[in-house]
C-alpha atoms as a PDB file:
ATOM      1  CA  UNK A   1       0.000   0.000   0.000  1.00  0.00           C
ATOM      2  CA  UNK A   2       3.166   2.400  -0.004  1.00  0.00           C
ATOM      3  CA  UNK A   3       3.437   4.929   2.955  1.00  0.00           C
ATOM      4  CA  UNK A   4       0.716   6.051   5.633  1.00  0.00           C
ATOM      5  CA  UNK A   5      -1.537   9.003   3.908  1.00  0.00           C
ATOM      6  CA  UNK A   6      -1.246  12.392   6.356  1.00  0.00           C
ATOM      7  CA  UNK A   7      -4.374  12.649   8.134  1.00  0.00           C
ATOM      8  CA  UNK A   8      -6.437  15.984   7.827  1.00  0.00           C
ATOM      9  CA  UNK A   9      -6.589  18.725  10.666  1.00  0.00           C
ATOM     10  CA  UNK A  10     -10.245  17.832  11.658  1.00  0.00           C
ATOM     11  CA  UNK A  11     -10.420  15.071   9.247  1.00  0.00           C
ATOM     12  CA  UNK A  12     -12.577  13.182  11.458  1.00  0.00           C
ATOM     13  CA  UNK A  13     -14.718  16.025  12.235  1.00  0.00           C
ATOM     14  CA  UNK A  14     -14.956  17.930   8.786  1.00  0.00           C
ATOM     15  CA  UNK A  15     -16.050  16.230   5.492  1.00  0.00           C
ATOM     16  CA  UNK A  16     -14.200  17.081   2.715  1.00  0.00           C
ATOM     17  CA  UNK A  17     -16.133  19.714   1.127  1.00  0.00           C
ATOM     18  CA  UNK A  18     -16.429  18.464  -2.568  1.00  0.00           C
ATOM     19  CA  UNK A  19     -17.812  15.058  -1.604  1.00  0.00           C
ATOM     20  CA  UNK A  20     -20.303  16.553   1.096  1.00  0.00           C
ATOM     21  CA  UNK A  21     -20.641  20.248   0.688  1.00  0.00           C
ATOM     22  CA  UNK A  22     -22.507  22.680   3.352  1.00  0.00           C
ATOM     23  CA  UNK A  23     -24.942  23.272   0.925  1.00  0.00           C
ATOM     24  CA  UNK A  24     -26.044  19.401   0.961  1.00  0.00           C
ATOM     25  CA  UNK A  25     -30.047  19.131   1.585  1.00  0.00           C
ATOM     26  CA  UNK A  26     -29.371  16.556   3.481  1.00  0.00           C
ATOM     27  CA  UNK A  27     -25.888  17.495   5.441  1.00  0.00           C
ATOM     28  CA  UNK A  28     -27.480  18.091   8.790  1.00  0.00           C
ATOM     29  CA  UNK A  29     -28.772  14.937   9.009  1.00  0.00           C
ATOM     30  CA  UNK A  30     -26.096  12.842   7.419  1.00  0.00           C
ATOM     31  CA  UNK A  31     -23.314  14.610  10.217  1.00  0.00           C
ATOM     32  CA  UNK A  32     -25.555  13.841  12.998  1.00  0.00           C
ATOM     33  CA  UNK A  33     -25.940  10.222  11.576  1.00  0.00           C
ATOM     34  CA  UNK A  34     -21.690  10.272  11.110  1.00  0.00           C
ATOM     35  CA  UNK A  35     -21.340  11.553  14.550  1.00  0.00           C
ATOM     36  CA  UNK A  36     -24.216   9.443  16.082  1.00  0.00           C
ATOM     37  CA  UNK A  37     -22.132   6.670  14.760  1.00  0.00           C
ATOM     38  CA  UNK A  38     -18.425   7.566  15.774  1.00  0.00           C
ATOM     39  CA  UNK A  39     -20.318   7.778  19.408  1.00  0.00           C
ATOM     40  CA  UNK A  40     -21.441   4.545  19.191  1.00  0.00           C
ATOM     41  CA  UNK A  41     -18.389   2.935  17.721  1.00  0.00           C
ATOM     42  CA  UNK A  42     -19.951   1.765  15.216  1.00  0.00           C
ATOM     43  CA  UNK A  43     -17.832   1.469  11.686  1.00  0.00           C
ATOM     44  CA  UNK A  44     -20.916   3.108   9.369  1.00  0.00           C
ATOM     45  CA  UNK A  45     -24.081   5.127   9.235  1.00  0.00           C
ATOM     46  CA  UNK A  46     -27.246   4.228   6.704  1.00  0.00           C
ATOM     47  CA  UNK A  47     -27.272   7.216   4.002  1.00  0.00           C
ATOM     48  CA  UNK A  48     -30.785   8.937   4.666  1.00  0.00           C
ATOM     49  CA  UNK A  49     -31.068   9.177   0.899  1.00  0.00           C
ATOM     50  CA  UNK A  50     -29.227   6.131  -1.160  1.00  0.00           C
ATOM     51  CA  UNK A  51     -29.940   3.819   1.835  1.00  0.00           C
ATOM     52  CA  UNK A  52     -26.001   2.550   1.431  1.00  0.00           C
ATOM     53  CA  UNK A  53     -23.737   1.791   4.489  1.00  0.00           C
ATOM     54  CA  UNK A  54     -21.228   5.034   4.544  1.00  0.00           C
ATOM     55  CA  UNK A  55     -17.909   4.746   6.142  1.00  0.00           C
ATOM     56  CA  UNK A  56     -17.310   6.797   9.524  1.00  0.00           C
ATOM     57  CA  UNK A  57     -14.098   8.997   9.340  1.00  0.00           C
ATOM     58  CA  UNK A  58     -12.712   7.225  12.200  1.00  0.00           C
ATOM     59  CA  UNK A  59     -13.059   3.671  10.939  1.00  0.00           C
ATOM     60  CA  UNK A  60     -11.312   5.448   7.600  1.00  0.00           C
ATOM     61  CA  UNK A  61      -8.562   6.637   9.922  1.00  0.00           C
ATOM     62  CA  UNK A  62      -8.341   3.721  12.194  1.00  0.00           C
ATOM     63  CA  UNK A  63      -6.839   1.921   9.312  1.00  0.00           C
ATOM     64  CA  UNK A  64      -4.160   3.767   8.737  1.00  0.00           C
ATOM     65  CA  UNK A  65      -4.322   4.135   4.568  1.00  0.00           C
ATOM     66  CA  UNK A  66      -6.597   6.589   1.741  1.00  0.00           C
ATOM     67  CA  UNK A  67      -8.005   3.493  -0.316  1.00  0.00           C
ATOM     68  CA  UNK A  68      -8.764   6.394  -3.324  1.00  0.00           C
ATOM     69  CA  UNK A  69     -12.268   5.469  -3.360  1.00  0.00           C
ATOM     70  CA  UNK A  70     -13.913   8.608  -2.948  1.00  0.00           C
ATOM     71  CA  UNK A  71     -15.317   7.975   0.686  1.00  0.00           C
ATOM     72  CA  UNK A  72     -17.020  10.730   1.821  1.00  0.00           C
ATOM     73  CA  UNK A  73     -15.510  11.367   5.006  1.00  0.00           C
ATOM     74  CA  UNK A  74     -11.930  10.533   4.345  1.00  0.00           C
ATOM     75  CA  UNK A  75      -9.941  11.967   6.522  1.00  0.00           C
ATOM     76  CA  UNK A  76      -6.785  11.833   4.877  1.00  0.00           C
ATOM     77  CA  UNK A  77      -4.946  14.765   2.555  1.00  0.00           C
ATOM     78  CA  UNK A  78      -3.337  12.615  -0.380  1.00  0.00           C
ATOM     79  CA  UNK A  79      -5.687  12.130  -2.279  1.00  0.00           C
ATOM     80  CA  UNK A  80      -6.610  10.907  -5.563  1.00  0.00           C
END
């Protein structure tokens, strides 16, 4: 996998903005449903809209590598 990717200041707290802007309709609910699940410990949240299984930014970071999906909370700054 090559060398740890740098994590983000706030990269747990703070989406990155072009994969879940401010602006969202829905990003109220879907960072209460991140941060609902971080408290729980819990690796995912349901998307209120898609209905897929989302990826926490601490389960991202808890594994210590960017896979260069495009995960919407990925907390890391090299990215593809």
């Amino acid at each position: 996998m090559g060398e740890p990717a740098t994590l983000r200041l706030n990269g747990i707290e703070v989406p990155l903005d072009r994969r879940l802007n401010a602006d969202h309709p829905h990003f109220v609910a879907i960072m209460a449903l991140h941060r609902d699940a971080i408290g729980r410990k819990r690796p995912s949240y349901r998307d209120p809209v898609s209905g897929y299984s989302v990826f926490t930014a601490k389960f991202l970071a808890d594994r210590d590598y960017c896979c260069a999906s495009g995960c919407r909370h990925c907390p890391y700054e090299q990215l593809r």
